[in-house]
C-alpha atoms as a PDB file:
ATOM      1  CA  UNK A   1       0.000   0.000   0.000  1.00  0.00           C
ATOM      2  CA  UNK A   2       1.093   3.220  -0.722  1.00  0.00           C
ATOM      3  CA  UNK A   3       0.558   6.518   0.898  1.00  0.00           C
ATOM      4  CA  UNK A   4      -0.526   9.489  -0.743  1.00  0.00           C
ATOM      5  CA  UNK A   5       0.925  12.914   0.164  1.00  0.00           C
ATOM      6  CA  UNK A   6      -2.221  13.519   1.907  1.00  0.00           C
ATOM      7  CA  UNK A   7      -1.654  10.175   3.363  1.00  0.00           C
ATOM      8  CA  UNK A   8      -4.556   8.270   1.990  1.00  0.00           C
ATOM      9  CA  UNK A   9      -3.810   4.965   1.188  1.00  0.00           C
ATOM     10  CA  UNK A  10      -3.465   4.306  -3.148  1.00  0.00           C
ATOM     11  CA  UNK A  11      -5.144   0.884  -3.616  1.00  0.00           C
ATOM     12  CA  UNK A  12      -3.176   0.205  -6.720  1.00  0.00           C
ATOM     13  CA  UNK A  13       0.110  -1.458  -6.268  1.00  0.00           C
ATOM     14  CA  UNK A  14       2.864   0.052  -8.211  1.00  0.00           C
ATOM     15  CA  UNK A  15       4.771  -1.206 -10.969  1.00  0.00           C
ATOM     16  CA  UNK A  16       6.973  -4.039 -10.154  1.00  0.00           C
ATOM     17  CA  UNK A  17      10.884  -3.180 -12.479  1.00  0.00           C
ATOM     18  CA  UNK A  18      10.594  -5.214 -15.304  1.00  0.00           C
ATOM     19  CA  UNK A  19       7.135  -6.210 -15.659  1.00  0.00           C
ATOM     20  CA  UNK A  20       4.292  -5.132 -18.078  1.00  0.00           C
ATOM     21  CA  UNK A  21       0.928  -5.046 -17.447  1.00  0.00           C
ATOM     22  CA  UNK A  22      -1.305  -6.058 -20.049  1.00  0.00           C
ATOM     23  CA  UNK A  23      -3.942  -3.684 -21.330  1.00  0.00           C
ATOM     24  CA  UNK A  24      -7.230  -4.699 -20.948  1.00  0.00           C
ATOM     25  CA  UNK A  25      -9.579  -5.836 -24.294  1.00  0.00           C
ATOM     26  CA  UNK A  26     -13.031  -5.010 -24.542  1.00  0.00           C
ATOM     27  CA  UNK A  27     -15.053  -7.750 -22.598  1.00  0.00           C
ATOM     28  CA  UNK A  28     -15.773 -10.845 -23.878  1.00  0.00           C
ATOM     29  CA  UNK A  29     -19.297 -11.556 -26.035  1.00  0.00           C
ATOM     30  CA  UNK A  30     -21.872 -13.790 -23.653  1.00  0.00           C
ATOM     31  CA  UNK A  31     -22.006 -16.866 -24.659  1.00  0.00           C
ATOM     32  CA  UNK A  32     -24.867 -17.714 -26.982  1.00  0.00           C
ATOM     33  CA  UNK A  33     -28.279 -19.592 -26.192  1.00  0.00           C
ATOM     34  CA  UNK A  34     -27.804 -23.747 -26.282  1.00  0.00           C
ATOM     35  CA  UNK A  35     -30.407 -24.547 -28.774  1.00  0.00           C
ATOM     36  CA  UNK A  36     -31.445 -27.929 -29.712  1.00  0.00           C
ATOM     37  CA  UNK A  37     -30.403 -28.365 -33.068  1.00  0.00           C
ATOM     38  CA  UNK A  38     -26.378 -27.281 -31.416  1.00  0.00           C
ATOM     39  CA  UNK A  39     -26.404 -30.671 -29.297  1.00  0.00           C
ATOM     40  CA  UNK A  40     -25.409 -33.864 -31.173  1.00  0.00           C
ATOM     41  CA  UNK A  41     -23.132 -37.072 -30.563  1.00  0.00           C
ATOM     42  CA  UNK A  42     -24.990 -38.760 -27.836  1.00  0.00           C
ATOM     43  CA  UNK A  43     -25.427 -42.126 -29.556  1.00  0.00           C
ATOM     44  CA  UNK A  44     -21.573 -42.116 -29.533  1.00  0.00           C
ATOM     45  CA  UNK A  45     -21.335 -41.029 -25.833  1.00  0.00           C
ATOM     46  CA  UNK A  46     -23.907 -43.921 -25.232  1.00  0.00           C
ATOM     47  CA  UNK A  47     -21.136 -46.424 -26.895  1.00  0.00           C
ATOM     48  CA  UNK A  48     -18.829 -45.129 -24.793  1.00  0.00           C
ATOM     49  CA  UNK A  49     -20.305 -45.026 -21.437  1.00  0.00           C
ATOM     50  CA  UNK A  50     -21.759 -48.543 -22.224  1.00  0.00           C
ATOM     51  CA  UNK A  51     -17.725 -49.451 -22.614  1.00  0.00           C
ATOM     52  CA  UNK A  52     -17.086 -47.591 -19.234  1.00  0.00           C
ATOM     53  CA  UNK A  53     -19.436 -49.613 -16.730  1.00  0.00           C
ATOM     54  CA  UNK A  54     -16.984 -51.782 -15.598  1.00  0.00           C
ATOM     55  CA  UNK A  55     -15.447 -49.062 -13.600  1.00  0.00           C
ATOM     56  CA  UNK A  56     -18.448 -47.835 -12.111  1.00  0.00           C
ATOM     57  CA  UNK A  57     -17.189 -49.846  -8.316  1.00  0.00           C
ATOM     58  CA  UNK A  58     -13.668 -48.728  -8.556  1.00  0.00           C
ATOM     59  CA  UNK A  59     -12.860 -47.436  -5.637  1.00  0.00           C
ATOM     60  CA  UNK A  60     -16.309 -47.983  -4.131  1.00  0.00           C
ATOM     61  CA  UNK A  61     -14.472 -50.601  -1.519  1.00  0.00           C
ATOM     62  CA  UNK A  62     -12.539 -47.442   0.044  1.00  0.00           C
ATOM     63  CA  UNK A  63     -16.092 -46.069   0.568  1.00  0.00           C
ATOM     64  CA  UNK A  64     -16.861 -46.742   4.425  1.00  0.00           C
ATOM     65  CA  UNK A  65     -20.017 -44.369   4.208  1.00  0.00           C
ATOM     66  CA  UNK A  66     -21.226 -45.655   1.152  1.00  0.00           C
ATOM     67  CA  UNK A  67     -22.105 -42.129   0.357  1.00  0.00           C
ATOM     68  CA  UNK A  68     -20.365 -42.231  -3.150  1.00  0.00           C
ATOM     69  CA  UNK A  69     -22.524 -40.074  -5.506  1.00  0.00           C
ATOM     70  CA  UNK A  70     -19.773 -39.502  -8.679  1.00  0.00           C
ATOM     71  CA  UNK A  71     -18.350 -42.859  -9.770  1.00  0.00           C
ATOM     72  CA  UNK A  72     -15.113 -43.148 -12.225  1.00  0.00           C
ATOM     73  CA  UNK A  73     -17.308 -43.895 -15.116  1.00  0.00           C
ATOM     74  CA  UNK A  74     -19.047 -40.687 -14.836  1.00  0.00           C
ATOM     75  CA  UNK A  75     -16.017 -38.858 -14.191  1.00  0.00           C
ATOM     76  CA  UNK A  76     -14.433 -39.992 -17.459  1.00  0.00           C
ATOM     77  CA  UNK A  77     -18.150 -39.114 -18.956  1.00  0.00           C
ATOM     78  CA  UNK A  78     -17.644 -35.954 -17.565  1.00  0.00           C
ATOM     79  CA  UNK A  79     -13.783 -35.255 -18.497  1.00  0.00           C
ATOM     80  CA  UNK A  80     -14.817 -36.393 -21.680  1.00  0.00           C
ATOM     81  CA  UNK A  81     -17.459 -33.457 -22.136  1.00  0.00           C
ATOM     82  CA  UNK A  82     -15.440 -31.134 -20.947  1.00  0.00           C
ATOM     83  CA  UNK A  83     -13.751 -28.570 -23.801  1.00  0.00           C
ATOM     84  CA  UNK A  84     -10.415 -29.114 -24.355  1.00  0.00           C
ATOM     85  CA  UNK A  85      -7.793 -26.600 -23.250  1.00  0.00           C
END
């Protein structure tokens, strides 16, 4: 923090020797409405996840609460989905 000559605190940090700061571009565009017609590839992601049920009870041993609501299979589901990158 550093003090004014009037001694009120600047909440800006100064510039640290050798370092640039990056200008700021103009914000980012919201992200479109999902429509229908945009979603597509489930029959594939059905293959898959029909390939995947054998690991649904790894790890479910470990479990002593049995409270285990995401499985393995759905995580690679999910890690699947996600975009890459």
């Amino acid at each position: 923090m550093i003090l004014e000559p009037d001694n009120s605190p600047r909440l800006t940090t100064p510039p640290l020797p050798g370092v640039r700061r990056r200008k700021r571009g103009p914000a980012p565009r919201p992200a479109k409405d999902i429509q229908a017609q945009d979603l597509h590839g489930f029959k594939k992601l059905q293959r898959v996840a029909e390939l995947l049920a054998h690991l649904h009870l790894v790890g479910c041993d470990r479990d002593k609460a049995h409270n285990r609501e995401l499985h393995f299979d759905d995580y690679v589901l999910l890690m699947l989905l996600a975009p890459p990158p």
